[in-house]
PDB file of N, CA and C in Angstrom:
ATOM      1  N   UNK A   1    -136.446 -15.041 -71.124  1.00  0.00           N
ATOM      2  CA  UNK A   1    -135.109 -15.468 -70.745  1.00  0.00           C
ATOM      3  C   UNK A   1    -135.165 -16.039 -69.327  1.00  0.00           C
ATOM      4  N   UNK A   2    -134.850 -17.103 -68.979  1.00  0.00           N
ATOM      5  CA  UNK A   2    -134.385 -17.923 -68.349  1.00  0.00           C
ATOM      6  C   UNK A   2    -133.153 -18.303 -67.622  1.00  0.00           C
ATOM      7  N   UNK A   3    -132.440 -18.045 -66.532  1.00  0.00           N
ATOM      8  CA  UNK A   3    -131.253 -18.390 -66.357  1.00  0.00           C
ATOM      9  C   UNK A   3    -131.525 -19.389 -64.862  1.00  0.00           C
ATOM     10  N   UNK A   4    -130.850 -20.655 -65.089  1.00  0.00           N
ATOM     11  CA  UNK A   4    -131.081 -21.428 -63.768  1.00  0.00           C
ATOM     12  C   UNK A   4    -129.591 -20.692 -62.796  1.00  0.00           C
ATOM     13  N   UNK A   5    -130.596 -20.809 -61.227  1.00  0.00           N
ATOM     14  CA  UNK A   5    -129.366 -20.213 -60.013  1.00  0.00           C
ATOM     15  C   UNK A   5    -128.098 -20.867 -59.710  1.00  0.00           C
ATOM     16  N   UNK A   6    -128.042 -22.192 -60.627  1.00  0.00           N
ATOM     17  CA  UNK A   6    -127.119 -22.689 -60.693  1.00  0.00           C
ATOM     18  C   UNK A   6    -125.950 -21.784 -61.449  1.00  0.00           C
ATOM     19  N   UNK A   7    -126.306 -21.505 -62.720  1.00  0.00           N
ATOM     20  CA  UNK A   7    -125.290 -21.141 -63.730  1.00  0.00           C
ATOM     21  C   UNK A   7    -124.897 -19.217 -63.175  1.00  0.00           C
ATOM     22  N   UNK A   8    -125.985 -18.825 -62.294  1.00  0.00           N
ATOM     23  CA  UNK A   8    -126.014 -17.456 -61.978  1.00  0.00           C
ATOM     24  C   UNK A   8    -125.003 -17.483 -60.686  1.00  0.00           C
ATOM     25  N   UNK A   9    -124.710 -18.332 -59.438  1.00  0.00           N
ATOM     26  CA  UNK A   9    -124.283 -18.689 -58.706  1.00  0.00           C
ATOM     27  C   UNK A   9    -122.810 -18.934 -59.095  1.00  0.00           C
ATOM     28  N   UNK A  10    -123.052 -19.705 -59.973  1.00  0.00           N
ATOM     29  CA  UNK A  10    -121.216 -19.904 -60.598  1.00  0.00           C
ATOM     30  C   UNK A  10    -120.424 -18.377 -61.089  1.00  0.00           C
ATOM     31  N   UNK A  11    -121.566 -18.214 -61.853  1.00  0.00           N
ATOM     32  CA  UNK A  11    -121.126 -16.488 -62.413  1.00  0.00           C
ATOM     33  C   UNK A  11    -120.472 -15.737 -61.580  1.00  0.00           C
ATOM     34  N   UNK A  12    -121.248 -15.951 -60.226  1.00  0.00           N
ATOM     35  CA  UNK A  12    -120.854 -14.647 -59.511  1.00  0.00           C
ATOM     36  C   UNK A  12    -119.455 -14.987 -58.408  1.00  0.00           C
ATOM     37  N   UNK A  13    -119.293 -16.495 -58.371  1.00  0.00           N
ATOM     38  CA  UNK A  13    -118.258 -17.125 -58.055  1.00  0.00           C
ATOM     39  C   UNK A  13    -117.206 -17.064 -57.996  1.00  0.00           C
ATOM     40  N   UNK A  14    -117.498 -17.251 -59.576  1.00  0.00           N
ATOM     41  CA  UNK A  14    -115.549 -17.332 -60.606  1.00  0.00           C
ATOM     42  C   UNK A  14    -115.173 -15.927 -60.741  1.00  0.00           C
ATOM     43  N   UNK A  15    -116.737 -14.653 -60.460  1.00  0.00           N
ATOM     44  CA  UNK A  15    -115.948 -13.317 -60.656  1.00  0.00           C
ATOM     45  C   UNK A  15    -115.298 -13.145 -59.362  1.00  0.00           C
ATOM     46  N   UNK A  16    -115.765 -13.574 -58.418  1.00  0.00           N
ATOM     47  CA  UNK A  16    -115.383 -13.226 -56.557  1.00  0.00           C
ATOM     48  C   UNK A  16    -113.746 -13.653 -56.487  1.00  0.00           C
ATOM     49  N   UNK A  17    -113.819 -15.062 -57.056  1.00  0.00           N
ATOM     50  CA  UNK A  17    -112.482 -15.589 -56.576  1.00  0.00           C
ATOM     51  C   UNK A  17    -111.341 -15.157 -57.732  1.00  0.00           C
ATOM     52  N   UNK A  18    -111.634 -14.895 -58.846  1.00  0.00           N
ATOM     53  CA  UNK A  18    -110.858 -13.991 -59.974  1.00  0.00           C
ATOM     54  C   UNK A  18    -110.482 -12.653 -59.213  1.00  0.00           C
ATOM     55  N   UNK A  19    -111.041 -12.044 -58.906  1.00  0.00           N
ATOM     56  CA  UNK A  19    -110.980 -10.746 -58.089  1.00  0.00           C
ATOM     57  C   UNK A  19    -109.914 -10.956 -56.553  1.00  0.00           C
ATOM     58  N   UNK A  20    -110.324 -12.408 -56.039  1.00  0.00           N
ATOM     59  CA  UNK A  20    -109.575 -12.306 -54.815  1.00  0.00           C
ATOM     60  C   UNK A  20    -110.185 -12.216 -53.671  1.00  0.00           C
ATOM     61  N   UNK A  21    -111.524 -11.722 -53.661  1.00  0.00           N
ATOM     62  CA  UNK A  21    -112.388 -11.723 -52.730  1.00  0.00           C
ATOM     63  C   UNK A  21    -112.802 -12.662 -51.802  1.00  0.00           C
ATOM     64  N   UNK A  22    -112.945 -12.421 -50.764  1.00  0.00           N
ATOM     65  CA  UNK A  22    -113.803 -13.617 -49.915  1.00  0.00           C
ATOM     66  C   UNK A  22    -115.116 -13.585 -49.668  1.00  0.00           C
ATOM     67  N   UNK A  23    -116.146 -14.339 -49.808  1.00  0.00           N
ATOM     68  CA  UNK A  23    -117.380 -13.658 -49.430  1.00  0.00           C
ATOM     69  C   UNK A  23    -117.488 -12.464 -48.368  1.00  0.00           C
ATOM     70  N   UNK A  24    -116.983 -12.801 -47.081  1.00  0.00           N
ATOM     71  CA  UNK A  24    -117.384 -12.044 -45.932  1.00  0.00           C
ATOM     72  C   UNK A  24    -116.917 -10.259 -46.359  1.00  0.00           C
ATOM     73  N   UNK A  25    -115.842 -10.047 -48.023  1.00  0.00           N
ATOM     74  CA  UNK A  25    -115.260  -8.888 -48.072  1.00  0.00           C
ATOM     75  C   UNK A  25    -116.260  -8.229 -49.244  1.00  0.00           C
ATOM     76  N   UNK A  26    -116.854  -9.384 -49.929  1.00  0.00           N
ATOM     77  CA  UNK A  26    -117.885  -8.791 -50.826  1.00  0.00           C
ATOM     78  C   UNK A  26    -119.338  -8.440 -50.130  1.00  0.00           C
ATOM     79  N   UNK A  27    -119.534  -9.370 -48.880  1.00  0.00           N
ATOM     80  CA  UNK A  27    -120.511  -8.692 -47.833  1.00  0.00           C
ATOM     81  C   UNK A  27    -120.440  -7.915 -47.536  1.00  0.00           C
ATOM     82  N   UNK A  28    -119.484  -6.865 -47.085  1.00  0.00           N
ATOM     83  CA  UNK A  28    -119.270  -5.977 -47.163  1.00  0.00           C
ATOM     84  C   UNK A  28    -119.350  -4.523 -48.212  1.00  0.00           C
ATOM     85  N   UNK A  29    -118.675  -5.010 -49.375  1.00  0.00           N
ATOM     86  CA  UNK A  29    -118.784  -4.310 -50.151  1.00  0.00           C
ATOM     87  C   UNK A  29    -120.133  -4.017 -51.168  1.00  0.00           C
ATOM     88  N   UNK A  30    -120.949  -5.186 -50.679  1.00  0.00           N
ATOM     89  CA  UNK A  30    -122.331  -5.516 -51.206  1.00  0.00           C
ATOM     90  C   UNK A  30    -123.562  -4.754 -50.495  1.00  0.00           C
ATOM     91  N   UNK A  31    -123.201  -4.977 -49.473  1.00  0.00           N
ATOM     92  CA  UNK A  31    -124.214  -4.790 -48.603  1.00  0.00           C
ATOM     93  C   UNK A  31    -125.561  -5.998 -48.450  1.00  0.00           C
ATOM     94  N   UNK A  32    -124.832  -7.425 -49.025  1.00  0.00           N
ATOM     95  CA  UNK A  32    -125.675  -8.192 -48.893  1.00  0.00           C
ATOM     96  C   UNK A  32    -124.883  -9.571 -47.506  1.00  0.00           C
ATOM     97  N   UNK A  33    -125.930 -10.209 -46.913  1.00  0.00           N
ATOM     98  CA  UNK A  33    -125.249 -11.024 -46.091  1.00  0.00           C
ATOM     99  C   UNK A  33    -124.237 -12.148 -46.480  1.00  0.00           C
ATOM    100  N   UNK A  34    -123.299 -12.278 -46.002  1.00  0.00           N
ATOM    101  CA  UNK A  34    -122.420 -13.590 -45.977  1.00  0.00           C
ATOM    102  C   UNK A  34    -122.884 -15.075 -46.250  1.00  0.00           C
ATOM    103  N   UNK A  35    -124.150 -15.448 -45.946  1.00  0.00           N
ATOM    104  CA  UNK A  35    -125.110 -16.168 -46.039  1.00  0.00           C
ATOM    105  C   UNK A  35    -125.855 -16.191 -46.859  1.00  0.00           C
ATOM    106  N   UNK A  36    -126.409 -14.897 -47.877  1.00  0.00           N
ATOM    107  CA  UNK A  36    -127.229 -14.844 -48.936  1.00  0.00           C
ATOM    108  C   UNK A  36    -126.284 -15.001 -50.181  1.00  0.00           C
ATOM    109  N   UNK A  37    -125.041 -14.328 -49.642  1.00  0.00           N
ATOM    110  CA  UNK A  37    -123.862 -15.179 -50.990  1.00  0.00           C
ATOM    111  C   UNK A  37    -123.328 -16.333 -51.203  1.00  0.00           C
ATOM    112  N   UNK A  38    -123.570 -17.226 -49.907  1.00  0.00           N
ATOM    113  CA  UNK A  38    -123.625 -18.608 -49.955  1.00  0.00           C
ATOM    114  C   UNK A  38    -124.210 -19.196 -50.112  1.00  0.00           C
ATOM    115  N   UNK A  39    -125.534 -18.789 -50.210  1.00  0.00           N
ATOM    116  CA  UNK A  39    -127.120 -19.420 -50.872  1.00  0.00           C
ATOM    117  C   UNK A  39    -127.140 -19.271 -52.547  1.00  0.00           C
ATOM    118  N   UNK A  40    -126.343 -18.106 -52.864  1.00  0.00           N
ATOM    119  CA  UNK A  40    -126.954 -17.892 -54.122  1.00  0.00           C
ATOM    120  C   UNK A  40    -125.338 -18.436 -55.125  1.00  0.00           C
ATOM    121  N   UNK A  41    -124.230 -18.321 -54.587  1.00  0.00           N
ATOM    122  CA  UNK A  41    -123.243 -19.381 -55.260  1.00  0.00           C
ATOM    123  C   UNK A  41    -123.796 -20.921 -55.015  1.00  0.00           C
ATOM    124  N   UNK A  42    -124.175 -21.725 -54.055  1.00  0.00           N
ATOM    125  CA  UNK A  42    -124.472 -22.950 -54.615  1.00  0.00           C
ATOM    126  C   UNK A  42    -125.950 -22.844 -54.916  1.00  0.00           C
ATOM    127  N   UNK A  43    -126.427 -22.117 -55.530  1.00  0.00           N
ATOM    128  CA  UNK A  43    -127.672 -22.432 -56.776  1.00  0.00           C
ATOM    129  C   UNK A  43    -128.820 -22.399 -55.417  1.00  0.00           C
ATOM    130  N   UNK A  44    -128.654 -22.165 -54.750  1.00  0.00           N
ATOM    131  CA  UNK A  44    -130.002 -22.413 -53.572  1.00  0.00           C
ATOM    132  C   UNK A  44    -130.828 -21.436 -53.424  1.00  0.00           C
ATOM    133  N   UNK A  45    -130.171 -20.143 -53.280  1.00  0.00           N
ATOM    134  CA  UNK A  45    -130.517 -19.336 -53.306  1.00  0.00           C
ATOM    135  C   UNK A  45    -131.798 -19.024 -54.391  1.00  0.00           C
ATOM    136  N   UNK A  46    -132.898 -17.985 -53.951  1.00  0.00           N
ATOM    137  CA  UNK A  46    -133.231 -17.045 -55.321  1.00  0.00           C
ATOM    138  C   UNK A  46    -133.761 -15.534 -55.410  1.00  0.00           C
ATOM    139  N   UNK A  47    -132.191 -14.998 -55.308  1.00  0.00           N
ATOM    140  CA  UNK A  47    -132.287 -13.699 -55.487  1.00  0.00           C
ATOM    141  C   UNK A  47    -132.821 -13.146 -55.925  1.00  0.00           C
ATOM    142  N   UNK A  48    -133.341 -11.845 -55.372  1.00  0.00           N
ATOM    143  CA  UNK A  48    -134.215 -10.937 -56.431  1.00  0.00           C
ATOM    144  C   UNK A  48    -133.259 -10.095 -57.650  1.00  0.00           C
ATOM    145  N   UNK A  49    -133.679  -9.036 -58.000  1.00  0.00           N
ATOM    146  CA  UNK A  49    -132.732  -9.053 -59.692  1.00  0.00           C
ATOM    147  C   UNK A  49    -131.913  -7.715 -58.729  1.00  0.00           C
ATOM    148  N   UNK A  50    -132.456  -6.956 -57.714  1.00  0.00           N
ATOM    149  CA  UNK A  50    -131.755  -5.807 -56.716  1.00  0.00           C
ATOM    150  C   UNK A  50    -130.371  -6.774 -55.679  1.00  0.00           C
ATOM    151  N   UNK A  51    -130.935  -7.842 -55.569  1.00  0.00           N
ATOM    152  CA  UNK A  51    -129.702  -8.406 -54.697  1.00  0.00           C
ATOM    153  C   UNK A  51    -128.654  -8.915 -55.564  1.00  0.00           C
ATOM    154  N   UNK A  52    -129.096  -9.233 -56.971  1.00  0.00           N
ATOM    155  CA  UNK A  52    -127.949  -9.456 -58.347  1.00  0.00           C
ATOM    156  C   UNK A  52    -127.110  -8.507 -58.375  1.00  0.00           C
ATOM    157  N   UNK A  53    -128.101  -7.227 -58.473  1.00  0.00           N
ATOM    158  CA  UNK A  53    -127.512  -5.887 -58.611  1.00  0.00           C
ATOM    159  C   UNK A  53    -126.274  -5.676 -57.952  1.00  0.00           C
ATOM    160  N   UNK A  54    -126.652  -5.784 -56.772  1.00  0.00           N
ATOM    161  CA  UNK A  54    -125.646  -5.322 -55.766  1.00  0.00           C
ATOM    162  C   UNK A  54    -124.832  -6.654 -55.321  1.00  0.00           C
ATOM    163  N   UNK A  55    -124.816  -7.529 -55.656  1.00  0.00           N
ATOM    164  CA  UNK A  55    -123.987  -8.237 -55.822  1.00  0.00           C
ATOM    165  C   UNK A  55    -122.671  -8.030 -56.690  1.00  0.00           C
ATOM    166  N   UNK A  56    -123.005  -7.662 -58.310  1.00  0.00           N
ATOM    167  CA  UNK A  56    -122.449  -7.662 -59.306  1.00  0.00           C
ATOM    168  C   UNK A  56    -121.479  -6.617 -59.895  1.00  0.00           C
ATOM    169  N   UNK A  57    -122.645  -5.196 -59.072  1.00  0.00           N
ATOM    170  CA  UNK A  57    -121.753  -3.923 -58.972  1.00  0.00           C
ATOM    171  C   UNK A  57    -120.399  -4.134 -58.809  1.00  0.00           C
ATOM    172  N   UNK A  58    -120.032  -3.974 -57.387  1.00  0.00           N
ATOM    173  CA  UNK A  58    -119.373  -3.734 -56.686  1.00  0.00           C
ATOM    174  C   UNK A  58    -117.760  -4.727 -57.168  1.00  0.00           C
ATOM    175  N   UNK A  59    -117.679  -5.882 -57.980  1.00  0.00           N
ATOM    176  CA  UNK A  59    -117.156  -6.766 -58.362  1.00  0.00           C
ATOM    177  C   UNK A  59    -116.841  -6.290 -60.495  1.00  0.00           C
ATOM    178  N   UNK A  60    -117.936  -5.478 -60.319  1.00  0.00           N
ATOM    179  CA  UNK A  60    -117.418  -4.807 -61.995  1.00  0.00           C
ATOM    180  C   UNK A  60    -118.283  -5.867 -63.375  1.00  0.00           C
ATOM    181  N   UNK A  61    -119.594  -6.352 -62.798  1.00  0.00           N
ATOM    182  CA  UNK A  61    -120.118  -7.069 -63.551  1.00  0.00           C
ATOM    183  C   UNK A  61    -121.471  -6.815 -63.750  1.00  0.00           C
ATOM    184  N   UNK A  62    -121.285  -6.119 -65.332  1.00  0.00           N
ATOM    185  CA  UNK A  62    -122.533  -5.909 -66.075  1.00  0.00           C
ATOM    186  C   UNK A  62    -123.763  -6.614 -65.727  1.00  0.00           C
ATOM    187  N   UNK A  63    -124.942  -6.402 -65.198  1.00  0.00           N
ATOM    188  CA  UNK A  63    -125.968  -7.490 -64.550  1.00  0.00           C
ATOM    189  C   UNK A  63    -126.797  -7.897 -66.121  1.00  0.00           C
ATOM    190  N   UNK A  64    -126.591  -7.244 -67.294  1.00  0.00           N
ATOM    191  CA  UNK A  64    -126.943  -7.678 -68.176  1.00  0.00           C
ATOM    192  C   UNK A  64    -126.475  -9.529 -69.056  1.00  0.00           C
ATOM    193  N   UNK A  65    -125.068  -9.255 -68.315  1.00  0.00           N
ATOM    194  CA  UNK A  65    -124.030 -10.601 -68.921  1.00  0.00           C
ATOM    195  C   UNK A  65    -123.917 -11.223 -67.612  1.00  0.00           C
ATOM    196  N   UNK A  66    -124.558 -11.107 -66.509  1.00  0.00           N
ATOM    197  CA  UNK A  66    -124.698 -12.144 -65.235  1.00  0.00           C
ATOM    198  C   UNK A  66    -125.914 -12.910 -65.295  1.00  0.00           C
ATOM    199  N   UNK A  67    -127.223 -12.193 -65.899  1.00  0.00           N
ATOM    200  CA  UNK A  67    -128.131 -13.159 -66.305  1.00  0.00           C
ATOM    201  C   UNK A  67    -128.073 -13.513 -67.582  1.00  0.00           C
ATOM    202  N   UNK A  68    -127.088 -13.596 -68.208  1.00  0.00           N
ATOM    203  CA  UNK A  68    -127.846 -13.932 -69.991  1.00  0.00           C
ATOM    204  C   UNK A  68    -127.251 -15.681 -69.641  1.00  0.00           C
ATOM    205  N   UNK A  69    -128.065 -16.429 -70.303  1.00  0.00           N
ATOM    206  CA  UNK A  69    -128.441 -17.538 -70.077  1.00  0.00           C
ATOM    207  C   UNK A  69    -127.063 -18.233 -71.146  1.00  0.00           C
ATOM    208  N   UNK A  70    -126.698 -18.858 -70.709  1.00  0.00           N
ATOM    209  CA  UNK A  70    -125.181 -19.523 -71.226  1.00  0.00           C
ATOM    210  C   UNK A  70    -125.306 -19.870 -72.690  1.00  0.00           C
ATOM    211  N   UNK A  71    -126.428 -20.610 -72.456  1.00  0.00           N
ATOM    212  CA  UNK A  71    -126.924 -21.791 -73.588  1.00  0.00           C
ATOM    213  C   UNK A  71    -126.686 -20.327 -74.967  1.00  0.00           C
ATOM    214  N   UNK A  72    -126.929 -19.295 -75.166  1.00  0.00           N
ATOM    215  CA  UNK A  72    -127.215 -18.860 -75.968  1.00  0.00           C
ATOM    216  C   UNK A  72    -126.227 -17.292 -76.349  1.00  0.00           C
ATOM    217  N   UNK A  73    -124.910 -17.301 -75.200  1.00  0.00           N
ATOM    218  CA  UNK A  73    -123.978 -16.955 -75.217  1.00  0.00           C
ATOM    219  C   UNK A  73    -123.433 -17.197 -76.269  1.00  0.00           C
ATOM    220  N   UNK A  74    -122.949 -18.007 -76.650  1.00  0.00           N
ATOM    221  CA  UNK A  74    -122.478 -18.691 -78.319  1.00  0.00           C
ATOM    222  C   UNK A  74    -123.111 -18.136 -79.279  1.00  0.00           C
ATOM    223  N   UNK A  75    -124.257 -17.521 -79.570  1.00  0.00           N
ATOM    224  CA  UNK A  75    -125.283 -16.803 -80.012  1.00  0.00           C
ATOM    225  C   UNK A  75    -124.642 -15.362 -81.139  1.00  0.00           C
ATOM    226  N   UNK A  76    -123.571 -15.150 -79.981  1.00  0.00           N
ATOM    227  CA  UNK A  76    -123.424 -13.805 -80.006  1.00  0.00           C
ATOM    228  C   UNK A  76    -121.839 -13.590 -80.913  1.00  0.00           C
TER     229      UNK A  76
END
């Protein structure tokens, strides 16, 4: 399985701003930098699967359905 940081970046995006969040409040609540969440929403980034983690927690998102690869979402 495969997921490009593009489509992983968006993921974690649309959950931040659904939620209300601002990066600098999920930095916080992450414990990851303000800067590594701005690397890894525009696709630049490449997180390890612990900085997903704790990204995803804290926002209420299964890290199982943050990497599953879109294309094959329909799948299911």
């Amino acid at each position: 399985m495969r997921i490009s940081m593009v489509d992983l970046g968006e993921k974690l995006r649309q959950r931040r701003e659904l939620l209300g969040l601002l990066q600098s409040q999920l930095a916080t609540l992450s414990g990851v930098s303000t800067r590594t969440i701005q690397l890894v929403e525009q696709g630049k980034g490449n997180p390890s699967l612990e900085t997903v983690f704790q990204l995803a927690d804290p926002m209420g998102l299964r890290l199982d359905l943050v990497v599953k690869d879109p294309a094959k979402m329909s799948d299911q």
